[in-house]
Structures are given as C-alpha cells and as structure tokens.
Protein backbone atom coordinates (compact mmCIF):
# COMPACT_ATOMS: atom_id res chain seq x y z
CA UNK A 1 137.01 61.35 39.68
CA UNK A 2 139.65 58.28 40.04
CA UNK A 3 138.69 56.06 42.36
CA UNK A 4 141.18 56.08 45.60
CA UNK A 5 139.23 54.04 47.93
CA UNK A 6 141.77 51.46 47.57
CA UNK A 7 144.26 54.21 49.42
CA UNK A 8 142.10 53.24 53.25
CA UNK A 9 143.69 49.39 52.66
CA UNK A 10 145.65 49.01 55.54
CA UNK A 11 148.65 48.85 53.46
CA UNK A 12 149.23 52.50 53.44
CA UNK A 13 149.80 55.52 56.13
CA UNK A 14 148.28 58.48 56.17
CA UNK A 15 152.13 60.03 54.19
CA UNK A 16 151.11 57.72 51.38
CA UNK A 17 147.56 59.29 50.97
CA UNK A 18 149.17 62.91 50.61
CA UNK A 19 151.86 61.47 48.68
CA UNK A 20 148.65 60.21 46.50
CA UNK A 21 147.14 63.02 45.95
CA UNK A 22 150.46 65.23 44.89
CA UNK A 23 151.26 63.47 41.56
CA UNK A 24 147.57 63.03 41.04
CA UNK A 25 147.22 66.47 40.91
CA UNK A 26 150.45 67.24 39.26
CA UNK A 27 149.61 64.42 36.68
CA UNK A 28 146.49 65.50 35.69
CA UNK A 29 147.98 69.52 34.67
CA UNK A 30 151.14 68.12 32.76
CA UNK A 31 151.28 64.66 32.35
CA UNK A 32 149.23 64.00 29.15
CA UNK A 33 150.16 67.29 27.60
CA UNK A 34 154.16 66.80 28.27
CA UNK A 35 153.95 63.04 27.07
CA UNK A 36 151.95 64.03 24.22
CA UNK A 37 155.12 66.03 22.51
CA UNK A 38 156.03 64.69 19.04
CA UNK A 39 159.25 63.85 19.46
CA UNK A 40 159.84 60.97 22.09
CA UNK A 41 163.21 61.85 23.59
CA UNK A 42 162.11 65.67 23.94
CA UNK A 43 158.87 64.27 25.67
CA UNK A 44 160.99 62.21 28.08
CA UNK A 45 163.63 64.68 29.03
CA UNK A 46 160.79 66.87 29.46
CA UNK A 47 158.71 64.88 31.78
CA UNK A 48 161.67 64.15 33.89
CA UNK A 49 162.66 67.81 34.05
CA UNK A 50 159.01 68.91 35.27
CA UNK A 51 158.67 65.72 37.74
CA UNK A 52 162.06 66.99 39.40
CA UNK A 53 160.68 70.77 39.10
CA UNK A 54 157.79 69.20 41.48
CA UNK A 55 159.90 67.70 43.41
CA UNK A 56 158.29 63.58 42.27
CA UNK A 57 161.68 62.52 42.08
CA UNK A 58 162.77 62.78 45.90
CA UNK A 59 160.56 59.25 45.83
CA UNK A 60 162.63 57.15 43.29
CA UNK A 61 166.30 59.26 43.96
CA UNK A 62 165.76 59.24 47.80
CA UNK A 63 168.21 61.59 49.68
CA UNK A 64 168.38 58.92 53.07
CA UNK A 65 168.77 56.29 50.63
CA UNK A 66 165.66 54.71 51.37
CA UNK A 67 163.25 53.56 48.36
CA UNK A 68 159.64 53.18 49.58
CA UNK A 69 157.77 50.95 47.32
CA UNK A 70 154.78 51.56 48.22
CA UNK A 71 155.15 55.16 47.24
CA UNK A 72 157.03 53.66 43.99
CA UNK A 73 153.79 51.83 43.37
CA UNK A 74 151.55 54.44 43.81
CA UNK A 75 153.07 56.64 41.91
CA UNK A 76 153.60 54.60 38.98
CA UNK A 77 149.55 53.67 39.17
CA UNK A 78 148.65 56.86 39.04
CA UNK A 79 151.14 58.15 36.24
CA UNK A 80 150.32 55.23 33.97
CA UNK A 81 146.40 56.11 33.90
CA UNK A 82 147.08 59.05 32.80
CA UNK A 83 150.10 58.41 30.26
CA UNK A 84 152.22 55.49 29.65
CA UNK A 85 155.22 58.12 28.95
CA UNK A 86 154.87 59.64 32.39
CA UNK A 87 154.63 56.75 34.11
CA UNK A 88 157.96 55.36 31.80
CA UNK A 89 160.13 58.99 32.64
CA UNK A 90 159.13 58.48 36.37
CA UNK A 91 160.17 54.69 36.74
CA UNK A 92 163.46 55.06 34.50
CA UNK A 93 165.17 57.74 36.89
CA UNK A 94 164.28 55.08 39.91
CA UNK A 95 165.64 51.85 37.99
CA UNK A 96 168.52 53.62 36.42
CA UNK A 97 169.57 55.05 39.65
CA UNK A 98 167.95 51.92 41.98
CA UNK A 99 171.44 50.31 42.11
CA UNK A 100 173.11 53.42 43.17
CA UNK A 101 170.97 54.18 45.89
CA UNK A 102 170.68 50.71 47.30
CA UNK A 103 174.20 49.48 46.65
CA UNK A 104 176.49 52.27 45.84
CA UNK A 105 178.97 54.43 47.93
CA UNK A 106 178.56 57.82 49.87
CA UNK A 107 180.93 59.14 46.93
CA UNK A 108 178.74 57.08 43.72
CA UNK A 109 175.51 58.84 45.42
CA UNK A 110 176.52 62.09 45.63
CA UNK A 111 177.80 62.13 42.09
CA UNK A 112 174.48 60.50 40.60
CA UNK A 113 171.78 61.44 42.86
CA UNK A 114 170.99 65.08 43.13
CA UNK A 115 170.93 65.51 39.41
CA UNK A 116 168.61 62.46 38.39
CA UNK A 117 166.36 63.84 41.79
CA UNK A 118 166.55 67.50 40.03
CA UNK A 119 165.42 66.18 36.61
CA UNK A 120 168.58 67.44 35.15
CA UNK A 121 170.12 64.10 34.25
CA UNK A 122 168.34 61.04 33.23
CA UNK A 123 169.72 58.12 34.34
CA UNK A 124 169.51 54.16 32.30
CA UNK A 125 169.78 50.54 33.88
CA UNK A 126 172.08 48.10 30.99
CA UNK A 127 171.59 44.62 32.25
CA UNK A 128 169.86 42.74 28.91
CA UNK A 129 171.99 41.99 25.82
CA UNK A 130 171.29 40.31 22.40
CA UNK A 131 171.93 36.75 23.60
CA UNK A 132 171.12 37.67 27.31
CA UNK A 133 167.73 38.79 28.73
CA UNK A 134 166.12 36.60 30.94
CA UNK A 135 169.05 34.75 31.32
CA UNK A 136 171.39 36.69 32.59
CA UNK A 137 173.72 34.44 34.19
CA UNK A 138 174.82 33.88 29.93
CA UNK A 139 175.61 37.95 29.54
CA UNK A 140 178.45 38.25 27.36
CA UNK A 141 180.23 41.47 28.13
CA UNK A 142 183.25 41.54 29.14
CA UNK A 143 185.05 43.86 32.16
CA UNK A 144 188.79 43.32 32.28
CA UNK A 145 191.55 44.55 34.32
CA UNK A 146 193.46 47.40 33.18
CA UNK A 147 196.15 48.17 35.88
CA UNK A 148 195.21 47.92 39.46
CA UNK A 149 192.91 51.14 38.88
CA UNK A 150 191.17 50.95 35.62
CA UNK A 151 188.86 48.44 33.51
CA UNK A 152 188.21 48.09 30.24
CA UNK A 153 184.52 46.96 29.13
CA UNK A 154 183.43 45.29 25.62
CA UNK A 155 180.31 44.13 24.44
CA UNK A 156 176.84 45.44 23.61
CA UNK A 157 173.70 45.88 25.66
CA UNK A 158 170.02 46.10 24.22
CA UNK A 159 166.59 47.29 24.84
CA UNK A 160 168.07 49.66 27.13
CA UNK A 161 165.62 52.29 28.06
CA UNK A 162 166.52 56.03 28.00
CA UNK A 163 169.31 54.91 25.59
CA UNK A 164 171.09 57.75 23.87
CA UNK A 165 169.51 60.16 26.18
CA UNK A 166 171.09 59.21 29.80
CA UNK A 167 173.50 60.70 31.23
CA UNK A 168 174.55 57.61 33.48
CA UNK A 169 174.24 54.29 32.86
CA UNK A 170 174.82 50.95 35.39
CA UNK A 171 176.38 48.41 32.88
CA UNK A 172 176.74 44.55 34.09
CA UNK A 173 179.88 43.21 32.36
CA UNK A 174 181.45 39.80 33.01
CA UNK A 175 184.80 40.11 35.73
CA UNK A 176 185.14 36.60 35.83
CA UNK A 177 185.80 35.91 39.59
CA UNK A 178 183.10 32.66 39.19
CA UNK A 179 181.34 31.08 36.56
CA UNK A 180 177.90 32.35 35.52
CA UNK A 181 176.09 34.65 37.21
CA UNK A 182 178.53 35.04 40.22
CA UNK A 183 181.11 36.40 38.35
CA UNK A 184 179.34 39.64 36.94
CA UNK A 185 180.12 43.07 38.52
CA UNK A 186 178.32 46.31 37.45
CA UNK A 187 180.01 49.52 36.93
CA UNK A 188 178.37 53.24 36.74
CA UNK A 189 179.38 54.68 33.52
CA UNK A 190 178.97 58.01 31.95
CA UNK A 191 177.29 58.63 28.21
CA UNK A 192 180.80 60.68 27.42
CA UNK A 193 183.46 57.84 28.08
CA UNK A 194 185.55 56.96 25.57
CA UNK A 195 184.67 53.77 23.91
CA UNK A 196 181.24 54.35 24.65
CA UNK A 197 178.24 54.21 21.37
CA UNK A 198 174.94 54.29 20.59
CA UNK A 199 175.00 51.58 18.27
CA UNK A 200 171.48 51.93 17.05
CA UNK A 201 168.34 53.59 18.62
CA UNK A 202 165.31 51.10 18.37
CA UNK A 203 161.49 51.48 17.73
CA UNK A 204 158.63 49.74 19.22
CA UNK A 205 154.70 49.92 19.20
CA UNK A 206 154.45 51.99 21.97
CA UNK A 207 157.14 54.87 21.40
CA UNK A 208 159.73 55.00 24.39
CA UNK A 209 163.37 56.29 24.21
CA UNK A 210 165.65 52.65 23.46
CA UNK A 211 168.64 51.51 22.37
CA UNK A 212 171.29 49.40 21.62
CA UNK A 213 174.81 50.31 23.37
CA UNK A 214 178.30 49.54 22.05
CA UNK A 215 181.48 49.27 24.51
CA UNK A 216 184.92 49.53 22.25
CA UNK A 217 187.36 48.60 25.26
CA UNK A 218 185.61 51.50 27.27
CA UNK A 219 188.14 52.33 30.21
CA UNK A 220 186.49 53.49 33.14
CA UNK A 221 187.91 53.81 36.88
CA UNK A 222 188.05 50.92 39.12
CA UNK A 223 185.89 52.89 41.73
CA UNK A 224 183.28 53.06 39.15
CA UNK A 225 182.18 49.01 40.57
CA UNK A 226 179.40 49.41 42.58
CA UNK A 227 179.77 46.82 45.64
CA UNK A 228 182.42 44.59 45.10
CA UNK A 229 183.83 42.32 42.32
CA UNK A 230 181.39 39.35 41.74
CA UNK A 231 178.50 41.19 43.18
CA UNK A 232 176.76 42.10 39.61
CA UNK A 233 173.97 39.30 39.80
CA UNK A 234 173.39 40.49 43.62
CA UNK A 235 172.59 44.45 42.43
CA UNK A 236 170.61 43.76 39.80
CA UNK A 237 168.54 41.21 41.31
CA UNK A 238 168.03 43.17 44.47
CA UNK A 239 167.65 46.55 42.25
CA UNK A 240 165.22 44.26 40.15
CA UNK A 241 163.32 42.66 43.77
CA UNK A 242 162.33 46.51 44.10
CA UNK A 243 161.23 47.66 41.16
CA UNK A 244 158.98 44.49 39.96
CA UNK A 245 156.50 45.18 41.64
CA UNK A 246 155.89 48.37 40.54
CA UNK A 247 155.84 47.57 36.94
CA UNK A 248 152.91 45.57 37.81
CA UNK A 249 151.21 49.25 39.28
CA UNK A 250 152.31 50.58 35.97
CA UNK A 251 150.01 47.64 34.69
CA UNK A 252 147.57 48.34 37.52
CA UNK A 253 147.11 52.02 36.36
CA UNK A 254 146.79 50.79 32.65
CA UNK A 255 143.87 48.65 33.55
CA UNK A 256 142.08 51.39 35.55
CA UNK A 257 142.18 53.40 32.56
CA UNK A 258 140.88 50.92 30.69
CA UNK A 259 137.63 49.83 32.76
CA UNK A 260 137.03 53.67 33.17
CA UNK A 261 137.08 54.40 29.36
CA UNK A 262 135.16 50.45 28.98
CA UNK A 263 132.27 51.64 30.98
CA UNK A 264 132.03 55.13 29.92
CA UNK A 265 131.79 54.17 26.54
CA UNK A 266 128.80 51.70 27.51
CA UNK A 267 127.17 53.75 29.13
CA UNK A 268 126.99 56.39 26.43
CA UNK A 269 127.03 54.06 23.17
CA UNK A 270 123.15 53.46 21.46
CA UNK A 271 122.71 50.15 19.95
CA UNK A 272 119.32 48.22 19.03
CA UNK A 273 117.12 51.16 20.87
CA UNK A 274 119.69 51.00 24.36
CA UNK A 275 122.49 51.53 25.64
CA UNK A 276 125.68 49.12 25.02
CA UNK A 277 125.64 49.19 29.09
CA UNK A 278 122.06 47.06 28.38
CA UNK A 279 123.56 44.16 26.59
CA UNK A 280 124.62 41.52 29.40
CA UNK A 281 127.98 40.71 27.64
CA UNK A 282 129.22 44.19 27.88
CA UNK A 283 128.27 43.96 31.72
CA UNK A 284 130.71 40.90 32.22
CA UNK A 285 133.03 42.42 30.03
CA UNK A 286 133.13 45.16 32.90
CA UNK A 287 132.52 42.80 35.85
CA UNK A 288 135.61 41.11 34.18
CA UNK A 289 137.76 44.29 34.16
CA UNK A 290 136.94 45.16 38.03
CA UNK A 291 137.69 42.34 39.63
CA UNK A 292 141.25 42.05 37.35
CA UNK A 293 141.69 45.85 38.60
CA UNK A 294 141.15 44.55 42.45
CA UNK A 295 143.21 41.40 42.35
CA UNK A 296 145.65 43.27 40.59
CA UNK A 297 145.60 45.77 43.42
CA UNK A 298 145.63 43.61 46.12
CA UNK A 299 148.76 41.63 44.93
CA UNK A 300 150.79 44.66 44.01
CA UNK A 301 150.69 46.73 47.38
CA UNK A 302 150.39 43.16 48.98
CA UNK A 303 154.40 42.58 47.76
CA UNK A 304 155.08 46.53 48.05
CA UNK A 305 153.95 46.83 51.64
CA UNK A 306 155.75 43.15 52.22
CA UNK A 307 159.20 45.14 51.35
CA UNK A 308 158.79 47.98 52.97
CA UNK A 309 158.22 45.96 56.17
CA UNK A 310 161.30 44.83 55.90
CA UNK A 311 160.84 41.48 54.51
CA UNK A 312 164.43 40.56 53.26
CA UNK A 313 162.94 39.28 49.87
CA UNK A 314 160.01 39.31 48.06
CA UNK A 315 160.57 37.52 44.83
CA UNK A 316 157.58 35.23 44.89
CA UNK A 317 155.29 38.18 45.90
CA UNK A 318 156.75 40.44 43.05
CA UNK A 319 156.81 37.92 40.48
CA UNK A 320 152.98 37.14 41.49
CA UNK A 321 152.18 41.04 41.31
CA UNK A 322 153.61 41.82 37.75
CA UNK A 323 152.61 38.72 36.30
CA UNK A 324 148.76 38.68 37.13
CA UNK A 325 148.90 42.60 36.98
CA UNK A 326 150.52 43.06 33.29
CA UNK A 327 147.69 39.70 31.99
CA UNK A 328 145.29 41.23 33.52
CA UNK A 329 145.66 44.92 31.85
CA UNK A 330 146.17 43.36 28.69
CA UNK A 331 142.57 41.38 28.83
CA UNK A 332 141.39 44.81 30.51
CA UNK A 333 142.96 46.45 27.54
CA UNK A 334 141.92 44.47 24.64
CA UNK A 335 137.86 44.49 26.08
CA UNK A 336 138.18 48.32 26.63
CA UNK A 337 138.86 47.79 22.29
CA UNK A 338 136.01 45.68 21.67
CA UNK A 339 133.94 47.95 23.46
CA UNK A 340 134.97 51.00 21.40
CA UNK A 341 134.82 49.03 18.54
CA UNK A 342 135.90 50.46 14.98
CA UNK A 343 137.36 53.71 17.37
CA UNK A 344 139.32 50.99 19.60
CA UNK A 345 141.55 50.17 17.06
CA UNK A 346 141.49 54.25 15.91
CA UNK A 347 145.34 55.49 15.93
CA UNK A 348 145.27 58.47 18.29
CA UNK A 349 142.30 56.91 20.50
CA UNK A 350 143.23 56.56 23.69
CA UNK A 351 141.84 52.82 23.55
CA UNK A 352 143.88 52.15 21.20
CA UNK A 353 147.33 53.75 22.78
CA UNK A 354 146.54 51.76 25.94
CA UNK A 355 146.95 48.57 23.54
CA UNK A 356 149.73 49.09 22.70
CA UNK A 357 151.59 50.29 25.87
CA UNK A 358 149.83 47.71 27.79
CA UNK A 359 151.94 44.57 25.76
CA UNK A 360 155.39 45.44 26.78
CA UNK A 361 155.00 45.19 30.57
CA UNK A 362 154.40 41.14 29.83
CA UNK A 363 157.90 41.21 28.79
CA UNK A 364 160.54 43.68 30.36
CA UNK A 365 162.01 42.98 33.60
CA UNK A 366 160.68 39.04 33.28
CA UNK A 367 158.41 38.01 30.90
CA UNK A 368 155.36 36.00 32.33
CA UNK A 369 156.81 32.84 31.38
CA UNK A 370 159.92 33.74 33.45
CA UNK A 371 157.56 34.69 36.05
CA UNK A 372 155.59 31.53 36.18
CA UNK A 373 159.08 29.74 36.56
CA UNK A 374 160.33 32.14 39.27
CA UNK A 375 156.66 31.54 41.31
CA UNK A 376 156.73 27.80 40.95
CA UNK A 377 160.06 27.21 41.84
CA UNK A 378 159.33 29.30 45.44
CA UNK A 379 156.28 27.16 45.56
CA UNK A 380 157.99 23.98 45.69
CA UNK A 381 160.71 25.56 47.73
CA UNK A 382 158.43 26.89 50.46
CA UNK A 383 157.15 22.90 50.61
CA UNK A 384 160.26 21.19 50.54
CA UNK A 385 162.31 23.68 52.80
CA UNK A 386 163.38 22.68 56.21
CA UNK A 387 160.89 24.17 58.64
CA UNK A 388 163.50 24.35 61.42
C-alpha cells in the first residue's frame, strides 16, 4: 500500500483526499499496462484517451477556468510512481492547454478545451528553440504582420513534447513591439496549418513523444494571439509559475518509487548469511531516500498550496520545489540501482526505467542551474527590497 499519510498535511481539504484516491485507483488498473504499449505515440494518445474516459482531465483542462495545483501535484505524484508515461500524457494536456485556460478568450477555450478535457485531442506547449531554451528572451522566431487580420510565423521550435501527435500547439514567436523578451506574443496554432512541419521527431533515454517543429511563413488568424501583442514572455512565464511545481511531484512520485523498490529489495536480498536490510550502509542508503522523499514533499505542496491561496507569484517557491525535488529523485534513483545491483542496471527492470526517466526532470522547464539562479536572485531581492 502507498503511503498517503502525507494527504492529513494541512495543505490539503478533504476534495483533495478523494481526488487522491480516484487516479490512485484508476492508475493502478491502466496506467502501467497503457504506458507499457510498444509504440510511444500509440501509448500516449492512449493514456490521454483513457484519463479523459475517467474523467482525470477535468483537473488540468478545468471547465471554470481554474487550475488547482495542488490537485496538479497530486496527481502527477501519484501517476509518476506508477509510470513515467502516465504521469508525461497527464501533465502535457495541462501545459499544452495551461496558457489557454489561464490567458485565453471565452472563444480560444471553447475551441481547445472540451476536446483536450475528453482525451480526444492532445494538446503541445512550443516555447524552447535550438538557440533558445532557458533563455528565452533570445527566441528567434519570427511573427509578422500579414494585413490587419493575419500573421505569418517562421522559425523552428525543439524538444517540444507531444510533437507530431498534437492537435494544438501554443507557439511563442517574436512580434517585435520591444526588445527581448517583451516583444514575444504566443499564438494557438493547429497541427493542419499550412506552413506548418514536423521537421524531425527526436529520441531520448526515456521514450516520450518529441519533436522538432518547422514554420514556412505559417499564416494563421490574428485572433489566434492569446492576450495581447507583447504579452508572450507574460503567458509562458505565468503558464510556466503553475506548472513547475508540479514537475517537481512528477520527481516526488519518482523517488517514492524508488525508496519503495530500495527497501523491498533489502529486505528480501541474502548476502553474507543476512539480509542486505542488515548491512548499515544499505540502512542510510534508505534513511537517505526518506528524508529526500519528505523534504521533497514538503517543498512541493508548500509552493502548490502557496498558489492556490492566491499568492500572486510563487517563483522562488517553485523553483525551490523542482530543483531539490528532481536532485533528490535522481540520488533516490541511482541508490534504488546500487541496491538492485547487476538487475539495477537490467533493461526492462523497473530500477533501471526509473533511471532513466528520473534525469530529464533536472532539465525541462529550468534546468537546476537555472533554478539556482532564479532562487538566488529572489534571495537577494527579498533582502534588498524596500520593506515599505
């Protein structure tokens, strides 16, 4: 049995609890088994479809337009201990469609909304680009004017998750009205627009659906902008401020995973007449991997429940949340593999898979370093600020 005593923190209500225990017990019927397919993008699109069958997506595709993080975070915990895929489907229909739902109009909603919410239609978030990442002030695409109606986007986007198999996409392009980051807009696009490519699908250690988009002076309606002109940075940093912290719950759920398979194995393992359990390294090895599990927790529904109170940012306390979360399930990770031993680094061992999904969450959506910089720069902010 998972552990869920963390669920009586006063961070949560009693809704969050039942909320809880729904995808627990839908996760542990289909989640491994639908993740499991052979083929990536069939596995996706199939998670997505059953999560909206259940009705999980009314949480990231909100009808009232409301995203509760805390029910974000839980959710991706959960769906990460049992299958990185799962946990990837789930998040990728709130991200893709995060900008929507918190920026967009009545009429943007209603076209993108119900279908991501049904599982019908995946939907992808196109921010990062070959020269831009972390920087995103220096993204190169372009968004000109075409008539008083129309624009026409160029460039190329990378890394973009549930490439080639979304039916929307948010692209940030460069309109110019400032230098840098203030003068980026974003614009929701459809996968059939003319001009639009999939340049090249992309690979990666642990499979998820990626890619590299190409925009051949892609025309697309001026009431395609979501907000107004110059408002890019503002959506996808405020999209971003929600959806941070949850990639550290995705981490969170990782870790769990780990210290549960860690000690089970240690427990059951014989070695010099006892049980691996017996040998005092493998005991802080665990120690080690429960209190990274319970700092992890604490900061992560620490910055959710900070947002849903209606703190007006939480930067510092999402930054803080992924970036001791994500370290943290990698040590957790890599000690649940020494553990295991030859069978830790076993292809098809679940050790082994939690590894390798594990490594990316230190990089998307801020890599540590970029969260270190983010964190330190509030720290000396929240010093040299004006109290008054």
């Amino acid at each position: 049995m998972p552990d869920s005593s963390f669920l009586d923190w006063p961070f949560f209500e009693r809704r969050h609890k039942a909320w809880a225990a729904e995808v627990e017990a839908w996760a542990a019927q289909h989640a491994e088994a639908l993740a499991g397919e052979y083929d990536t993008d069939l596995a996706t699109i199939s998670l997505v479809r059953a999560m909206g069958e259940a009705g999980l997506l009314r949480v990231p595709c909100p009808e009232d337009g409301r995203l509760d993080v805390r029910s974000l975070c839980l959710a991706r915990d959960i769906l990460a201990r049992h299958a990185g895929l799962a946990d990837f489907a789930f998040a990728m229909q709130g991200l893709g469609t995060g900008p929507v739902t918190l920026f967009g109009t009545e009429a943007q909603r209603a076209r993108v909304l119900p279908a991501a919410r049904a599982g019908t239609a995946l939907a992808a978030f196109a921010l990062s680009e070959p020269e831009a990442g972390s920087d995103v002030a220096a993204l190169a695409t372009v968004a000109e004017q075409d008539g008083n109606a129309h624009y026409r986007i160029t460039g190329r986007k990378t890394w973009i998750s549930n490439g080639g198999i979304a039916s929307t996409y948010v692209v940030f392009a460069r309109t110019g009205e400032a230098p840098g980051a203030k003068g980026l807009s974003a614009f929701l696009v459809d996968a059939e627009t003319p001009g639009f490519r999939i340049e090249s699908r992309i690979e990666v250690t642990a499979p998820h659906p990626l890619a590299t988009l190409c925009f051949d002076a892609m025309r697309v309606p001026a009431d395609a902008m979501i907000g107004r002109p110059g408002d890019g940075f503002r959506v996808a940093m405020g999209t971003l401020d929600v959806f941070r912290a949850t990639v550290g719950a995705a981490a969170l759920g990782f870790a769990r995973r780990a210290l549960d398979l860690t000690v089970e194995r240690a427990t059951e393992r014989k070695l010099f007449g006892a049980t691996l359990f017996d040998q005092q390294m493998s005991q802080a090895a665990i120690a080690d991997s429960a209190v990274d599990v319970e700092a992890s927790a604490l900061l992560v529904y620490r910055a959710a429940w900070l947002k849903d109170a209606g703190a007006p940012r939480v930067t510092r306390e999402a930054s803080m949340a992924k970036l001791h979360a994500t370290e943290a399930a990698q040590r957790a990770a890599d000690r649940c593999v020494q553990i295991h031993g030859g069978l830790g680094v076993t292809k098809g061992h679940k050790a082994e898979e939690l590894y390798r999904e594990v490594r990316a969450l230190r990089v998307y959506e801020g890599a540590s370093e970029i969260q270190r910089l983010v964190i330190a720069r509030a720290e000396r902010e929240r010093r040299t600020s004006d109290p008054a």
